[in-house]
N, C-alpha and C. Protein backbone atom coordinates (compact mmCIF):
# COMPACT_ATOMS: atom_id res chain seq x y z
N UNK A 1 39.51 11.42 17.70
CA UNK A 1 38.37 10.71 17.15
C UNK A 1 37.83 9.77 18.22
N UNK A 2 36.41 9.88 18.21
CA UNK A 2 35.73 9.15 19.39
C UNK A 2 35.95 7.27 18.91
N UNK A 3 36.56 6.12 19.81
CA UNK A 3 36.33 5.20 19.70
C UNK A 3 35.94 4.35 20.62
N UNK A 4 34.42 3.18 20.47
CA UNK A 4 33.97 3.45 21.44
C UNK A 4 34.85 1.83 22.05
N UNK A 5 34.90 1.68 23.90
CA UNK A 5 35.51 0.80 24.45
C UNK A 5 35.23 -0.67 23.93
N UNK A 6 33.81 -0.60 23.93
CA UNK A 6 33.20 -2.04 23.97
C UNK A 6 32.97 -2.24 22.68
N UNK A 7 32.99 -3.53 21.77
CA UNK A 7 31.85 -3.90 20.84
C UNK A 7 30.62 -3.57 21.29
N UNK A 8 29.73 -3.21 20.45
CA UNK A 8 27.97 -3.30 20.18
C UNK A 8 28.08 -4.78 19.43
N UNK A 9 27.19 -5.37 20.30
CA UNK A 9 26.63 -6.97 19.49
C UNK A 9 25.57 -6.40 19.01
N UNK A 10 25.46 -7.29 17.58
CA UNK A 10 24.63 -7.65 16.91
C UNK A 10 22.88 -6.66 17.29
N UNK A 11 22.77 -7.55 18.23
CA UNK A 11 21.44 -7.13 18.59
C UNK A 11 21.01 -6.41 18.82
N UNK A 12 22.55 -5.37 19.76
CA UNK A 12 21.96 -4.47 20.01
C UNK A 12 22.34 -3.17 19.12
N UNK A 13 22.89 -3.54 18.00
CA UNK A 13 23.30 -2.33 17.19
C UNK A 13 21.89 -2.25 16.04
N UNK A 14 20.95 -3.83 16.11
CA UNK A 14 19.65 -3.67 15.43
C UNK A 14 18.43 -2.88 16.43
N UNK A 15 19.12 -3.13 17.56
CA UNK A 15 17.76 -2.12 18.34
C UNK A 15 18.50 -0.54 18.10
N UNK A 16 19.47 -0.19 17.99
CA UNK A 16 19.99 1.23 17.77
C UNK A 16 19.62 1.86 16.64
N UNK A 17 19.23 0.64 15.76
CA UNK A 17 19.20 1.25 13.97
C UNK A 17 17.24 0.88 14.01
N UNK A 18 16.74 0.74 15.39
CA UNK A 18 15.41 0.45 14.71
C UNK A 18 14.76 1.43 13.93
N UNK A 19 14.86 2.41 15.01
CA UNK A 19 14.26 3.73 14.36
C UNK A 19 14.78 4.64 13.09
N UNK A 20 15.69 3.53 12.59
CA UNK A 20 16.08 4.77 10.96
C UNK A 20 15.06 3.71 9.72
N UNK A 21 14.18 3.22 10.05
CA UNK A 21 13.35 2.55 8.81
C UNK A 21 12.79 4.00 8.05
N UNK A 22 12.65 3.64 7.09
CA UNK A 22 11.74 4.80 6.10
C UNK A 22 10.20 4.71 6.72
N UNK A 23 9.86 5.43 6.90
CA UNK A 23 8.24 5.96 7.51
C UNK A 23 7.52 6.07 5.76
N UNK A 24 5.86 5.10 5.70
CA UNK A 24 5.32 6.04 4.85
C UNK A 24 4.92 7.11 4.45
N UNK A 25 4.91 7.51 3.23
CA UNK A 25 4.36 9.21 3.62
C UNK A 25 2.90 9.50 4.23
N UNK A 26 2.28 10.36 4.36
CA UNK A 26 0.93 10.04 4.94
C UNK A 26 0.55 11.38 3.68
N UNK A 27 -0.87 10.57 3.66
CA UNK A 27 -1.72 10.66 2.52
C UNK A 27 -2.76 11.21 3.45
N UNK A 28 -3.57 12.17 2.15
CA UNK A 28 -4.95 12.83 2.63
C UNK A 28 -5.51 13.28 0.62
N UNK A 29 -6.80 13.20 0.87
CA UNK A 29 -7.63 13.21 -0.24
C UNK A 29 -8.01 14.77 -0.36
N UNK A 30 -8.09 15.23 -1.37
CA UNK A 30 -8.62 16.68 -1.61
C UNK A 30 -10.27 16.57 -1.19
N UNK A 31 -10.41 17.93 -0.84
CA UNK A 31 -12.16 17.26 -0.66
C UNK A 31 -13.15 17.87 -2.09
N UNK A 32 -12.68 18.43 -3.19
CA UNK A 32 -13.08 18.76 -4.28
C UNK A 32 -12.89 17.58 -5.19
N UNK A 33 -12.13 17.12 -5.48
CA UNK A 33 -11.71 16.50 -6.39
C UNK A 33 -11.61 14.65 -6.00
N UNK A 34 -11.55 14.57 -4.81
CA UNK A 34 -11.62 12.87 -4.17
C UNK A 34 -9.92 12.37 -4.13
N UNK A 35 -8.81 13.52 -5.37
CA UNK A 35 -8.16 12.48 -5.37
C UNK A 35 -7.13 12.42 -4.00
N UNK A 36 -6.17 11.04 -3.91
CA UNK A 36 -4.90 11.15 -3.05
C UNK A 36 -3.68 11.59 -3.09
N UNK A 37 -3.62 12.28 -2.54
CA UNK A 37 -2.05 12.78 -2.56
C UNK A 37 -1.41 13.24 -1.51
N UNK A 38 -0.24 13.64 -1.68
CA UNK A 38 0.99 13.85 -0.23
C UNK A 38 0.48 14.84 0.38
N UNK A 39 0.44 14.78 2.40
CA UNK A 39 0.09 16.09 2.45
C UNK A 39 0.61 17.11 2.27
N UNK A 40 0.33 18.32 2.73
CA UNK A 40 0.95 19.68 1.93
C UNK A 40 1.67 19.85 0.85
N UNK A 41 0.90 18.76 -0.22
CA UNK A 41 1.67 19.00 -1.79
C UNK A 41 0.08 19.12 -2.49
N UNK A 42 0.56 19.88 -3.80
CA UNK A 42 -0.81 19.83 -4.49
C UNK A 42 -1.00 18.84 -5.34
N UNK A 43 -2.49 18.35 -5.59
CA UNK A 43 -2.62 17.58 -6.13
C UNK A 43 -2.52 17.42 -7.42
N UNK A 44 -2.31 16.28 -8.01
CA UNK A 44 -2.27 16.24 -9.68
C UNK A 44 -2.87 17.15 -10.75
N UNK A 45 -4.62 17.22 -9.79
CA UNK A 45 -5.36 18.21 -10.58
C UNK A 45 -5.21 19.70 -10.51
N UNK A 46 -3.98 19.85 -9.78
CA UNK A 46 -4.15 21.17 -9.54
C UNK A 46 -4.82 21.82 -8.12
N UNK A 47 -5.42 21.19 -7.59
CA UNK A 47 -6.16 21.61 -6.19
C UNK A 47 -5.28 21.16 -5.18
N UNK A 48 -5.70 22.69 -3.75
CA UNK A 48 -5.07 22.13 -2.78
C UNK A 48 -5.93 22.62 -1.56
N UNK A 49 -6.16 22.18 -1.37
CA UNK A 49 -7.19 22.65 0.06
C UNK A 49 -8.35 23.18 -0.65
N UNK A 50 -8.85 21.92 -1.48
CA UNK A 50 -10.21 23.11 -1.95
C UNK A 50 -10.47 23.75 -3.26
N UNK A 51 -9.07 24.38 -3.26
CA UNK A 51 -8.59 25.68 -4.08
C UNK A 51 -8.45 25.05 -5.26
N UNK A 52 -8.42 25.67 -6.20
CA UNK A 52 -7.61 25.58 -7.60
C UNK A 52 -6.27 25.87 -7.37
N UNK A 53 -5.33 25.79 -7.73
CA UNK A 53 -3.50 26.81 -7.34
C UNK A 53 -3.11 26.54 -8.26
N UNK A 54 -3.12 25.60 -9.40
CA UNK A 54 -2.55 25.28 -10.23
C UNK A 54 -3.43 25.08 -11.56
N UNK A 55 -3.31 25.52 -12.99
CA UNK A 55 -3.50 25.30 -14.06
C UNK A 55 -2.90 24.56 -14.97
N UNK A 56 -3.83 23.27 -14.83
CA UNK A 56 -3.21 21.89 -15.13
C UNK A 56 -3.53 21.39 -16.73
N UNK A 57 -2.50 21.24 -17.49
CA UNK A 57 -3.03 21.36 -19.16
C UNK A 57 -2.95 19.81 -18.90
N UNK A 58 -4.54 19.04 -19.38
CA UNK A 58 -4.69 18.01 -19.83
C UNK A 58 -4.38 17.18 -21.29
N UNK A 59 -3.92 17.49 -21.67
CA UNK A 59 -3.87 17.61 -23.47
C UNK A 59 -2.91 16.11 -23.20
């Protein structure tokens, strides 16, 4: 099992962990419908690029 020689201080075990923060997702608007949603997911209404893909019961 790897153990490593030295302590990591503090500081620098926060510059090692900078890059694991959660990223937002990135958002894009349908251009039919206006609304927002995740990219390459369909939207609420059912549209995805435009398209209809989904038959969305409003009830």
């Amino acid at each position: 099992m790897a153990v490593p020689q030295n302590r990591k201080s503090r500081a620098k075990r926060g510059m090692h962990r900078s890059h694991d923060k959660m990223a937002r997702p990135a958002l894009s608007s349908d251009p039919t419908t206006g609304q927002i949603h995740r990219r390459h997911h369909v939207a609420e209404s059912g549209y995805y690029r435009g398209r209809r893909v989904l038959v969305v019961d409003e009830s």
